[in-house]
PDB file of N, CA and C in Angstrom:
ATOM      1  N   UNK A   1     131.176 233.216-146.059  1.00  0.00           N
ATOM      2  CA  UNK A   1     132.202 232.345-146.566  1.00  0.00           C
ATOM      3  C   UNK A   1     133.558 233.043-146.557  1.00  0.00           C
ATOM      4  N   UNK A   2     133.735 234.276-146.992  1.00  0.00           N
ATOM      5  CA  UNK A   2     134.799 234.873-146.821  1.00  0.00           C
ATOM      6  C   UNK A   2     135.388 235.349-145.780  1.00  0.00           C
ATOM      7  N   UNK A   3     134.482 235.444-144.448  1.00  0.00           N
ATOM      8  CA  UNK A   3     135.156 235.532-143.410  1.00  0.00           C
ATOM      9  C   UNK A   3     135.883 233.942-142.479  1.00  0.00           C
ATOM     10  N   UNK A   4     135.331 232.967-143.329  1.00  0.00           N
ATOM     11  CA  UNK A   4     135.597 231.537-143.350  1.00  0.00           C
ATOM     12  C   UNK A   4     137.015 231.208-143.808  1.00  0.00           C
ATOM     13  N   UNK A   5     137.452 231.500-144.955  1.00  0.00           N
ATOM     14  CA  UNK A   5     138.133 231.424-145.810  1.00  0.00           C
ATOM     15  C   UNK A   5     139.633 232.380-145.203  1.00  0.00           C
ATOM     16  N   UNK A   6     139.249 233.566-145.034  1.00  0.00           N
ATOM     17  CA  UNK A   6     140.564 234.712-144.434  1.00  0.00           C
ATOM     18  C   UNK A   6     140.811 234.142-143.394  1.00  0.00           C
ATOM     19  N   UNK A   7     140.026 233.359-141.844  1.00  0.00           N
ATOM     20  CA  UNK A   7     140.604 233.135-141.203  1.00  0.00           C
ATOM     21  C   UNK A   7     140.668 231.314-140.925  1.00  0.00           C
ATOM     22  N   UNK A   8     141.329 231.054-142.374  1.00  0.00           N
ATOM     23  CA  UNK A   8     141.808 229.452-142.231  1.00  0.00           C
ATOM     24  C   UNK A   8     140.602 228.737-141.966  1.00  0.00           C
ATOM     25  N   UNK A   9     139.595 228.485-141.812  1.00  0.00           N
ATOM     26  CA  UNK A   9     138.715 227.904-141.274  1.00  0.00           C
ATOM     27  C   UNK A   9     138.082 226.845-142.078  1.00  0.00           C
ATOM     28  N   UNK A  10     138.310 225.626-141.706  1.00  0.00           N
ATOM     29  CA  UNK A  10     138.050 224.756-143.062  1.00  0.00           C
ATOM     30  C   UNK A  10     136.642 224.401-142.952  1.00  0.00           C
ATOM     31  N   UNK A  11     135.932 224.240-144.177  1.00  0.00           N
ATOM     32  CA  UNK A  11     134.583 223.969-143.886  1.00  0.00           C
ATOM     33  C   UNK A  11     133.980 222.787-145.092  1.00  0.00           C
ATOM     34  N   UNK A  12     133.150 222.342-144.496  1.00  0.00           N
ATOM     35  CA  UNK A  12     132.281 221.094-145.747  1.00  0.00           C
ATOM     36  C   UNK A  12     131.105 221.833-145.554  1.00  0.00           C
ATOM     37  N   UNK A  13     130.671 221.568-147.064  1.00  0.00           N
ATOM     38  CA  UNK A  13     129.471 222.038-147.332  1.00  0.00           C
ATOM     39  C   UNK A  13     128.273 221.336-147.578  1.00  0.00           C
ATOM     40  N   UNK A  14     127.057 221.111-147.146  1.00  0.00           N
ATOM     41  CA  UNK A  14     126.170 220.164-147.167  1.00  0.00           C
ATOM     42  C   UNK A  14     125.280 220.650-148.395  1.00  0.00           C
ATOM     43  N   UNK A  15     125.430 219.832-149.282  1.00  0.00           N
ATOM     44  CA  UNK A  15     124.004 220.169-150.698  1.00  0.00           C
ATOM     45  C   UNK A  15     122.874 219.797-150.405  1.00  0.00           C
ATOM     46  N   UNK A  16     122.302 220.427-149.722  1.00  0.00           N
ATOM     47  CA  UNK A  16     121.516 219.808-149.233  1.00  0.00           C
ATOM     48  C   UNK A  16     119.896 219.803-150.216  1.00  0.00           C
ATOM     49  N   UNK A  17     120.126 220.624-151.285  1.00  0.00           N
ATOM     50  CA  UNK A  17     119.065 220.559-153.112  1.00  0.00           C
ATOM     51  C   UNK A  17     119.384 219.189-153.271  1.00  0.00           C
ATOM     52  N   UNK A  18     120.812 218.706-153.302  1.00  0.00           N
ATOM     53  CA  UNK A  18     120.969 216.933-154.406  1.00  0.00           C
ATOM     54  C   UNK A  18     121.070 216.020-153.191  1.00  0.00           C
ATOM     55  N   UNK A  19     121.321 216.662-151.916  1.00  0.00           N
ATOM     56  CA  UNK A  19     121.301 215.284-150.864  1.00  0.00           C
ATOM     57  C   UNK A  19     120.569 216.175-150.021  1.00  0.00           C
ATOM     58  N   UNK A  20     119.169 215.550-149.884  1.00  0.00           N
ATOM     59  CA  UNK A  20     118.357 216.159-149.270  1.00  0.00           C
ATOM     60  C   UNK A  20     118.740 215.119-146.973  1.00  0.00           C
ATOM     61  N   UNK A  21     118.251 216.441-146.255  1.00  0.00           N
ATOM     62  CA  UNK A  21     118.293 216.191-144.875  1.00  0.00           C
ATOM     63  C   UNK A  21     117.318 215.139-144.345  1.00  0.00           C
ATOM     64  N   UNK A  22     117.893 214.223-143.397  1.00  0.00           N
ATOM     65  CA  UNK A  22     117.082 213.177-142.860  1.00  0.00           C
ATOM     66  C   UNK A  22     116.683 213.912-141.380  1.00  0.00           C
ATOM     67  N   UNK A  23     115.360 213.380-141.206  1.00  0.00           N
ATOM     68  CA  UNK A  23     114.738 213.732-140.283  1.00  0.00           C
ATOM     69  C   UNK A  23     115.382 214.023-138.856  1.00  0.00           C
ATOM     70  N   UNK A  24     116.232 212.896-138.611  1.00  0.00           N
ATOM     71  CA  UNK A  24     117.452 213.100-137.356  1.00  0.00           C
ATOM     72  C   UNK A  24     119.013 214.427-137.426  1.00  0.00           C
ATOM     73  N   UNK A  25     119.156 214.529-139.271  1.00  0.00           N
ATOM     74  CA  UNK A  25     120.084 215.752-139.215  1.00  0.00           C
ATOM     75  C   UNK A  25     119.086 217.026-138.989  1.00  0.00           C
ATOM     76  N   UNK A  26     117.793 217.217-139.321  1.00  0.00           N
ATOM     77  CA  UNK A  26     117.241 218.467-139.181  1.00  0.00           C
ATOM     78  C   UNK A  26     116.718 219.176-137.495  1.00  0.00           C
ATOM     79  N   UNK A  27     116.868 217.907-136.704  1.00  0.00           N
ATOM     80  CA  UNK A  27     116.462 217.966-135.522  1.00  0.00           C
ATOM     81  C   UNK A  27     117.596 218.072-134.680  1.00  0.00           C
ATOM     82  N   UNK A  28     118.662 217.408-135.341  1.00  0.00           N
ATOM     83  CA  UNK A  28     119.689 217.718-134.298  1.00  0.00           C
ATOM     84  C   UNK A  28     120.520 219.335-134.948  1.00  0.00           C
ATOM     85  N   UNK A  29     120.023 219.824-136.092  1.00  0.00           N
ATOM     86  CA  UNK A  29     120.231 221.103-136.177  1.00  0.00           C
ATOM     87  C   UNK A  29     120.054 222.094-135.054  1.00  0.00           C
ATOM     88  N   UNK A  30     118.145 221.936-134.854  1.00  0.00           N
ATOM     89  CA  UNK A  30     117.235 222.563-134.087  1.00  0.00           C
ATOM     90  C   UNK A  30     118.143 222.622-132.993  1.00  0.00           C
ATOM     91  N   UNK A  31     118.602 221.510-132.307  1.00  0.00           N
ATOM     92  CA  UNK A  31     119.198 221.264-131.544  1.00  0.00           C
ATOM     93  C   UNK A  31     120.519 221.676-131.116  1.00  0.00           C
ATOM     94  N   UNK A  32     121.538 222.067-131.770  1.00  0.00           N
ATOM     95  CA  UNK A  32     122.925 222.462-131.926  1.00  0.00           C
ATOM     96  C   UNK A  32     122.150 224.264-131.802  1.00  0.00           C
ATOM     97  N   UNK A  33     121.731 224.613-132.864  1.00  0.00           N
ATOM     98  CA  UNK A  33     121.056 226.259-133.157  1.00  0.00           C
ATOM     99  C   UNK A  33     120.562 226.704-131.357  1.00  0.00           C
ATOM    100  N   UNK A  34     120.069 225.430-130.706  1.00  0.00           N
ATOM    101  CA  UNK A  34     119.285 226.134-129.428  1.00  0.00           C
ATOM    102  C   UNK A  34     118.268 226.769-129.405  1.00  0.00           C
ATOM    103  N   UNK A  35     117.677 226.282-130.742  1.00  0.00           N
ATOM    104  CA  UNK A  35     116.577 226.734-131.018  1.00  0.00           C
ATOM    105  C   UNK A  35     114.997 226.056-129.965  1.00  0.00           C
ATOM    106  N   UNK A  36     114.249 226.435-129.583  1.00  0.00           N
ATOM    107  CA  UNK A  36     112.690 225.697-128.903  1.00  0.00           C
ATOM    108  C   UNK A  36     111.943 225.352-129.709  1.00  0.00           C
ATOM    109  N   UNK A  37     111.876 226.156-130.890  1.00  0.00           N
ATOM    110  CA  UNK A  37     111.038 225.918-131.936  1.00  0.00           C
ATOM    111  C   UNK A  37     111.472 226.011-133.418  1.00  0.00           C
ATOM    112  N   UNK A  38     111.304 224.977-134.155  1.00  0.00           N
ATOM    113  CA  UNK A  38     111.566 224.367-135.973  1.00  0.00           C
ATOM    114  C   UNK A  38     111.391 226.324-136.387  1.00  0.00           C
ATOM    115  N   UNK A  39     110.321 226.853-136.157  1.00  0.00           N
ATOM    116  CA  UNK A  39     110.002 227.753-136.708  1.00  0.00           C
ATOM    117  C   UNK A  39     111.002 228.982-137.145  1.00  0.00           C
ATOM    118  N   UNK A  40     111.825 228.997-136.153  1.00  0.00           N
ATOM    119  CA  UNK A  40     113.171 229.764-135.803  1.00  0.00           C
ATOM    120  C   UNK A  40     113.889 229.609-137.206  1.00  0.00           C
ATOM    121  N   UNK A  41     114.038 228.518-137.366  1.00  0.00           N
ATOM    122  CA  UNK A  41     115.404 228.012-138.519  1.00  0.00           C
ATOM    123  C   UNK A  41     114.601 227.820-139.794  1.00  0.00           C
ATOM    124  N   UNK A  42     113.460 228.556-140.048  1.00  0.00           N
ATOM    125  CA  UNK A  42     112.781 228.933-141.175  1.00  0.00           C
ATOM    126  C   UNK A  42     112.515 229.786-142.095  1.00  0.00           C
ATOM    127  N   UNK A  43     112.392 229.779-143.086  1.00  0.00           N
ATOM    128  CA  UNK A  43     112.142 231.346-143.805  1.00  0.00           C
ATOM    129  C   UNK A  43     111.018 231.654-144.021  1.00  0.00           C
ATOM    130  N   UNK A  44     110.428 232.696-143.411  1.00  0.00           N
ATOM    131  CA  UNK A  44     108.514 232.375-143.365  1.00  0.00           C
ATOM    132  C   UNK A  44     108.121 233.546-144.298  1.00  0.00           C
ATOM    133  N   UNK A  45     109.021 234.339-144.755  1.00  0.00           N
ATOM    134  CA  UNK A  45     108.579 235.390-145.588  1.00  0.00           C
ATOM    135  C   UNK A  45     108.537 234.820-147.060  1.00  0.00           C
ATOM    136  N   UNK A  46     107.994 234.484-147.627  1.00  0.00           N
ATOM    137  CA  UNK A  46     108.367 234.006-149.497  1.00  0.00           C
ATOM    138  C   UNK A  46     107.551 233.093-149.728  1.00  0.00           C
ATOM    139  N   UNK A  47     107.323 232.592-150.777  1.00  0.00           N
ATOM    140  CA  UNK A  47     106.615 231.612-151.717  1.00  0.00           C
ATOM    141  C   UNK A  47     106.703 230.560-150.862  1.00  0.00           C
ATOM    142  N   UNK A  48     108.033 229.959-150.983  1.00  0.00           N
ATOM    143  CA  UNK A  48     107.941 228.569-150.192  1.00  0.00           C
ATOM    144  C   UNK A  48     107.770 228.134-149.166  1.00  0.00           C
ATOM    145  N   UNK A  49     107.485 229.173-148.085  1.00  0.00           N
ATOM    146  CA  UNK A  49     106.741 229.378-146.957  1.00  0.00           C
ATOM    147  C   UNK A  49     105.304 229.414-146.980  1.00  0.00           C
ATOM    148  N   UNK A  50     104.538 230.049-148.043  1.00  0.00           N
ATOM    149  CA  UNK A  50     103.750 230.362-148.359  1.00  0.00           C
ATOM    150  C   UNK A  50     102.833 229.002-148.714  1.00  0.00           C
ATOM    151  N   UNK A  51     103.656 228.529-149.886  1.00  0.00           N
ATOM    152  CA  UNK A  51     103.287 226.930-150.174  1.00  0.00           C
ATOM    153  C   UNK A  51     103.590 225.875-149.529  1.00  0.00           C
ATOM    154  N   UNK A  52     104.120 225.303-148.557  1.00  0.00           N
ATOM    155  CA  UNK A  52     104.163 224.617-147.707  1.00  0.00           C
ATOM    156  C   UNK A  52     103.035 224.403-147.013  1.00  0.00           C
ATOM    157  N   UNK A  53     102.388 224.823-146.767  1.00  0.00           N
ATOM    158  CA  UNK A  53     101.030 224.365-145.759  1.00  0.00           C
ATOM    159  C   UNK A  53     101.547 224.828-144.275  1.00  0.00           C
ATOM    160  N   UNK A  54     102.431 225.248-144.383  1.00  0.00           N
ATOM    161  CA  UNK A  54     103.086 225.527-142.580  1.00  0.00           C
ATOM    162  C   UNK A  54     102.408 226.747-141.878  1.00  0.00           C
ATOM    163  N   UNK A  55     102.193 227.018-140.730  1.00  0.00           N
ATOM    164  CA  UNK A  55     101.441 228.320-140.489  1.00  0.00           C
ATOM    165  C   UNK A  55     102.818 228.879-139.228  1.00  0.00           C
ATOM    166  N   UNK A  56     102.468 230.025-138.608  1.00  0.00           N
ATOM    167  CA  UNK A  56     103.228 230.288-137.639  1.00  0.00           C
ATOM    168  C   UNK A  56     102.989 229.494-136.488  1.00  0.00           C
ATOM    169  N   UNK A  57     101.891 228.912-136.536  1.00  0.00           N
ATOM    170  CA  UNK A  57     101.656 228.082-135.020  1.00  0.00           C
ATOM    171  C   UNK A  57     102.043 226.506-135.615  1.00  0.00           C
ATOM    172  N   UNK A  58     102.634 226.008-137.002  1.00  0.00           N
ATOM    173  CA  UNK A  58     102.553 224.825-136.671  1.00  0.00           C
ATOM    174  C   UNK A  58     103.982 224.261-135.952  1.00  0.00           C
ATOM    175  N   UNK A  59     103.649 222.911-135.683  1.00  0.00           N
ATOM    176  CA  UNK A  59     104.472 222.229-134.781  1.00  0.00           C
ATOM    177  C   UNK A  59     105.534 221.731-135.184  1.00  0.00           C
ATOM    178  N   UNK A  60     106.907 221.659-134.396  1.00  0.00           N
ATOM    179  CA  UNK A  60     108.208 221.099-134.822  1.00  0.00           C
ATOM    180  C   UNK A  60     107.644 220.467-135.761  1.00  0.00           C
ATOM    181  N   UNK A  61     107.103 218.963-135.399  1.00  0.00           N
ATOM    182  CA  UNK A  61     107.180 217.748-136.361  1.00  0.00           C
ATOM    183  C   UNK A  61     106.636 217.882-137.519  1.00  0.00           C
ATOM    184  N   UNK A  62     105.845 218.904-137.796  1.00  0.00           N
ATOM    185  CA  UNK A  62     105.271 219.768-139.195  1.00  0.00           C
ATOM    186  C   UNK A  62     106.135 220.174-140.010  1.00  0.00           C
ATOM    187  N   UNK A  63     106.703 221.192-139.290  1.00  0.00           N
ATOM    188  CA  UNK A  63     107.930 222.210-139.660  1.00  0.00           C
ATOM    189  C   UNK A  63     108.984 221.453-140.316  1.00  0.00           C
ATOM    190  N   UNK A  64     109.586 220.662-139.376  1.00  0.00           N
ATOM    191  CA  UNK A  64     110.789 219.546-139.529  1.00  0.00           C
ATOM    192  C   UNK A  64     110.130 218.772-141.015  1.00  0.00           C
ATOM    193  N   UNK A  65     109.123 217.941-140.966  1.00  0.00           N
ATOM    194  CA  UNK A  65     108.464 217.387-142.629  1.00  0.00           C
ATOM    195  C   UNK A  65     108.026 218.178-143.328  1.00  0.00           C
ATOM    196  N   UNK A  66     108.202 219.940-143.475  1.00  0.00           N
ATOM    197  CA  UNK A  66     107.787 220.583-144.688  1.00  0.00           C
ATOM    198  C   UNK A  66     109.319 220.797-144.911  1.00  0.00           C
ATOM    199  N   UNK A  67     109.845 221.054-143.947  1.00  0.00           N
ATOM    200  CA  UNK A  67     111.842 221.078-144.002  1.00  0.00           C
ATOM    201  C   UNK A  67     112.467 219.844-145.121  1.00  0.00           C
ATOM    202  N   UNK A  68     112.002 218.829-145.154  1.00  0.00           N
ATOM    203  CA  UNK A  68     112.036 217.890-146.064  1.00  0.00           C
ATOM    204  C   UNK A  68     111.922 218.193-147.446  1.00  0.00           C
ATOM    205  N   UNK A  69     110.566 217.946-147.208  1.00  0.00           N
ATOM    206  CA  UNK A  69     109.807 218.407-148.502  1.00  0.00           C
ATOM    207  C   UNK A  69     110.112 219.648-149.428  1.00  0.00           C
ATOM    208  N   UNK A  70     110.184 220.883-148.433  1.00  0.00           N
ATOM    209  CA  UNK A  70     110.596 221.971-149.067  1.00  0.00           C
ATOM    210  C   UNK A  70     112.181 222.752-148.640  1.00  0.00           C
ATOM    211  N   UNK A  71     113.224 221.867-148.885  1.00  0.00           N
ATOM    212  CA  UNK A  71     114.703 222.040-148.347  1.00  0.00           C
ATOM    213  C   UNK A  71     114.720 224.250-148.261  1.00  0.00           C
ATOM    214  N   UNK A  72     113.977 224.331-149.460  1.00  0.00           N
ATOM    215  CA  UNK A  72     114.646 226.206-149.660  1.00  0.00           C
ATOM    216  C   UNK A  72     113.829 226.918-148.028  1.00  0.00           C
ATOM    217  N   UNK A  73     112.687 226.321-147.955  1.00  0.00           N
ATOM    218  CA  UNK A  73     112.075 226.611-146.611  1.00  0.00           C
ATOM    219  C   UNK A  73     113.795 227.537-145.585  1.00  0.00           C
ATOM    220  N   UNK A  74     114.442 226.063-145.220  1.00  0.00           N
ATOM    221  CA  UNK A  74     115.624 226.418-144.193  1.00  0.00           C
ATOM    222  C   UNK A  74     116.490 227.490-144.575  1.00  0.00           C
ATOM    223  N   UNK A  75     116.575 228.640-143.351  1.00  0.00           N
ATOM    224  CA  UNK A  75     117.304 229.437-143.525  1.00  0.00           C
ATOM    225  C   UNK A  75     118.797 228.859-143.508  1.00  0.00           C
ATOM    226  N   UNK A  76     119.372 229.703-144.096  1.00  0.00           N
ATOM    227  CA  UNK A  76     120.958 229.811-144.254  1.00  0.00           C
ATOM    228  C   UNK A  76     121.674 230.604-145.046  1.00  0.00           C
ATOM    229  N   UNK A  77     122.962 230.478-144.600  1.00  0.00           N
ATOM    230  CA  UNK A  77     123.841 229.280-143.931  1.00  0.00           C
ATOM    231  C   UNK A  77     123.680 228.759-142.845  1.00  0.00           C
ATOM    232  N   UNK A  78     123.640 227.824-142.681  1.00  0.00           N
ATOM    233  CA  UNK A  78     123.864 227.169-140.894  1.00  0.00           C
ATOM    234  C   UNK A  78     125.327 226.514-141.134  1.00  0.00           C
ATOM    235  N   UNK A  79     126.007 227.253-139.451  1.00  0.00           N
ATOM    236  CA  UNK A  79     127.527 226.346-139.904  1.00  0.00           C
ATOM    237  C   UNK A  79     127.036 225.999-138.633  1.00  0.00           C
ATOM    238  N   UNK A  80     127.830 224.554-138.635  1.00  0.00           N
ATOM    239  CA  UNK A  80     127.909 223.638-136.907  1.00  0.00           C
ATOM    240  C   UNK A  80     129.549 223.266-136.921  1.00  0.00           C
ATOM    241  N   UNK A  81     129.666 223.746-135.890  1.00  0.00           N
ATOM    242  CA  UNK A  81     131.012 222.735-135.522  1.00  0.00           C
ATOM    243  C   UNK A  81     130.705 221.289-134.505  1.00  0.00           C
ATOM    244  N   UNK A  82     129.577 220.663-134.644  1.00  0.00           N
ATOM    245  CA  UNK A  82     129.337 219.331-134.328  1.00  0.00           C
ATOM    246  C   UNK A  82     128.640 219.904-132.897  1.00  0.00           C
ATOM    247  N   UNK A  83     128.939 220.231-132.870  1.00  0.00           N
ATOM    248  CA  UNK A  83     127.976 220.337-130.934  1.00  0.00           C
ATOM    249  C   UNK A  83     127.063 222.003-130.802  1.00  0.00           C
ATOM    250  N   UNK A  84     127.570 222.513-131.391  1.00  0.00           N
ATOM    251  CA  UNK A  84     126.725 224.206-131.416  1.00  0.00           C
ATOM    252  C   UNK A  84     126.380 224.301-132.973  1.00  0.00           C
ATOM    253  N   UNK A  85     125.851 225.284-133.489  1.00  0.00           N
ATOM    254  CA  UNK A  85     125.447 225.743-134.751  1.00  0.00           C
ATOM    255  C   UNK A  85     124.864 226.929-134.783  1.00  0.00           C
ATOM    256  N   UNK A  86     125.024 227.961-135.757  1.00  0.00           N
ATOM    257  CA  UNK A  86     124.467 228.765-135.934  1.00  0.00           C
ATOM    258  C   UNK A  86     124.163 229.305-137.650  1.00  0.00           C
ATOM    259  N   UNK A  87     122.838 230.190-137.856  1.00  0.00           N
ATOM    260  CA  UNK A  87     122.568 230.623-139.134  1.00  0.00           C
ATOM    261  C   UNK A  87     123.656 232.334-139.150  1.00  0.00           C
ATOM    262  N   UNK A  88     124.153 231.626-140.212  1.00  0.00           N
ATOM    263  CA  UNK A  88     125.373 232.608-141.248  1.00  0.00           C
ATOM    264  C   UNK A  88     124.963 233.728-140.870  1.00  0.00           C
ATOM    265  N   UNK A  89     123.338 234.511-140.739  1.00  0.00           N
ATOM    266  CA  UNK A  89     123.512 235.888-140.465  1.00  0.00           C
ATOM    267  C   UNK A  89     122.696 236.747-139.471  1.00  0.00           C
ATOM    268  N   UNK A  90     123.872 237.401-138.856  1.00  0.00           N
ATOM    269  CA  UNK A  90     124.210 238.025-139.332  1.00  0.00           C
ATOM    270  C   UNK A  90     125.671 237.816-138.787  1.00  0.00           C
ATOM    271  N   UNK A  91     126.827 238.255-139.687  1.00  0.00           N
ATOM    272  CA  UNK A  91     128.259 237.435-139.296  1.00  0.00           C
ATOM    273  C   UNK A  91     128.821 237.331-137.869  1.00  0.00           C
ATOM    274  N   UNK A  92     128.121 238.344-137.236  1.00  0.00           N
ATOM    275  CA  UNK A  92     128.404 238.193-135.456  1.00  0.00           C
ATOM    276  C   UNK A  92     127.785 236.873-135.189  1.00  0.00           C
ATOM    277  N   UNK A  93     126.860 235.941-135.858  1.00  0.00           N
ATOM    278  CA  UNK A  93     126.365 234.592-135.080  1.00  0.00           C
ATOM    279  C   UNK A  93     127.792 233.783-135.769  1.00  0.00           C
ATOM    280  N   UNK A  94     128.268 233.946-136.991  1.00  0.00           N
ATOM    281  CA  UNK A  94     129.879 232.802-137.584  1.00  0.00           C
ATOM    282  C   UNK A  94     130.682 232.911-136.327  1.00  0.00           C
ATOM    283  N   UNK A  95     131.393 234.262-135.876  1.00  0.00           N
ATOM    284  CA  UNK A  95     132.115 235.031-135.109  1.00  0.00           C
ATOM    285  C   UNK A  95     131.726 234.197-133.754  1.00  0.00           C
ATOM    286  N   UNK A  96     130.873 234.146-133.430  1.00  0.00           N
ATOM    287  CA  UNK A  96     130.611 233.893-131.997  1.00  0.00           C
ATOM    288  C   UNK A  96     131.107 231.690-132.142  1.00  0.00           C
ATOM    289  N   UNK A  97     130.118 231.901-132.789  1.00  0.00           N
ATOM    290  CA  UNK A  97     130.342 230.184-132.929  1.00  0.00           C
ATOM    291  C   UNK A  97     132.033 229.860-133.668  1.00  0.00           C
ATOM    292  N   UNK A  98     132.697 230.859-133.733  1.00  0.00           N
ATOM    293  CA  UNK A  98     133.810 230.229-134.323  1.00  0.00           C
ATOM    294  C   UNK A  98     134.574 230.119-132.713  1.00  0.00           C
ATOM    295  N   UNK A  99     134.480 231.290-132.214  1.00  0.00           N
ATOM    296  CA  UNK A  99     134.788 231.557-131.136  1.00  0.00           C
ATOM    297  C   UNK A  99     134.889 229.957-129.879  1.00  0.00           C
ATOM    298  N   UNK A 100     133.503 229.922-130.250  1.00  0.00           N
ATOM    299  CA  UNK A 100     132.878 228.453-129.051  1.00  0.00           C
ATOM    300  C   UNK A 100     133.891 227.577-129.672  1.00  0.00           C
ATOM    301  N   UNK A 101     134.418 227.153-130.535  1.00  0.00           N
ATOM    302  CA  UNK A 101     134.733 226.446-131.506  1.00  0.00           C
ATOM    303  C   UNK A 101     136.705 226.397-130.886  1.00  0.00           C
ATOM    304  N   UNK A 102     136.939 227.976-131.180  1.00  0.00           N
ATOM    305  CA  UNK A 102     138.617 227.814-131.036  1.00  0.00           C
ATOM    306  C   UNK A 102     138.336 228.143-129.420  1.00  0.00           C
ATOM    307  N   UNK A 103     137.356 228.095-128.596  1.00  0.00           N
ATOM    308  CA  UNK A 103     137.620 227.937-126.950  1.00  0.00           C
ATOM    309  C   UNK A 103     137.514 226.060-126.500  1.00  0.00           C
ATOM    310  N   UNK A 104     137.034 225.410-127.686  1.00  0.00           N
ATOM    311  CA  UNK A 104     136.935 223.833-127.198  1.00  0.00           C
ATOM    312  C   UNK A 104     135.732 223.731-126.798  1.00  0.00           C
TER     313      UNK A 104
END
């Protein structure tokens, strides 16, 4: 955030605890990230990985409805500037995507 902030960079923030993600914003995440697989944009180390029912082999459409269910699952930050996206760390992925961002 603070490297957000020093260089002007205006940002909205998605709550995504009180307004939880619809099935089409979590996919077109996947999607912006360039990610192949849900699994990527997950946090598989912790409890709520743990409790989810998700394994390392399960499938997007799994992944994507425990992503629902269990919002803390998703790593972040994820910033998008509408067509690319990337997770906050480590600050060389902000840097790069700010980059894509002030090239158009």
């Amino acid at each position: 955030m603070a490297f957000l902030t020093e260089n002007n960079i205006q940002i909205d923030i998605k709550e995504y605890l009180s307004v939880p993600f619809e099935t089409n914003e979590i996919s077109n995440l996947l999607q912006a990230l360039g990610f192949l697989s849900a699994l990527d944009m997950v946090r598989t180390k912790g409890s709520e990985f743990a409790g989810s029912g998700l394994t390392l082999t399960s499938s997007n459409s799994d992944i994507i409805e425990a992503i629902m269910l269990f919002p803390k699952l998703l790593e972040r930050p994820i910033l998008t500037n509408g067509k690319h996206a990337a997770i906050g760390r480590p600050l060389e992925n902000i840097k790069e995507l700010v980059g894509l961002q002030l090239k158009g």
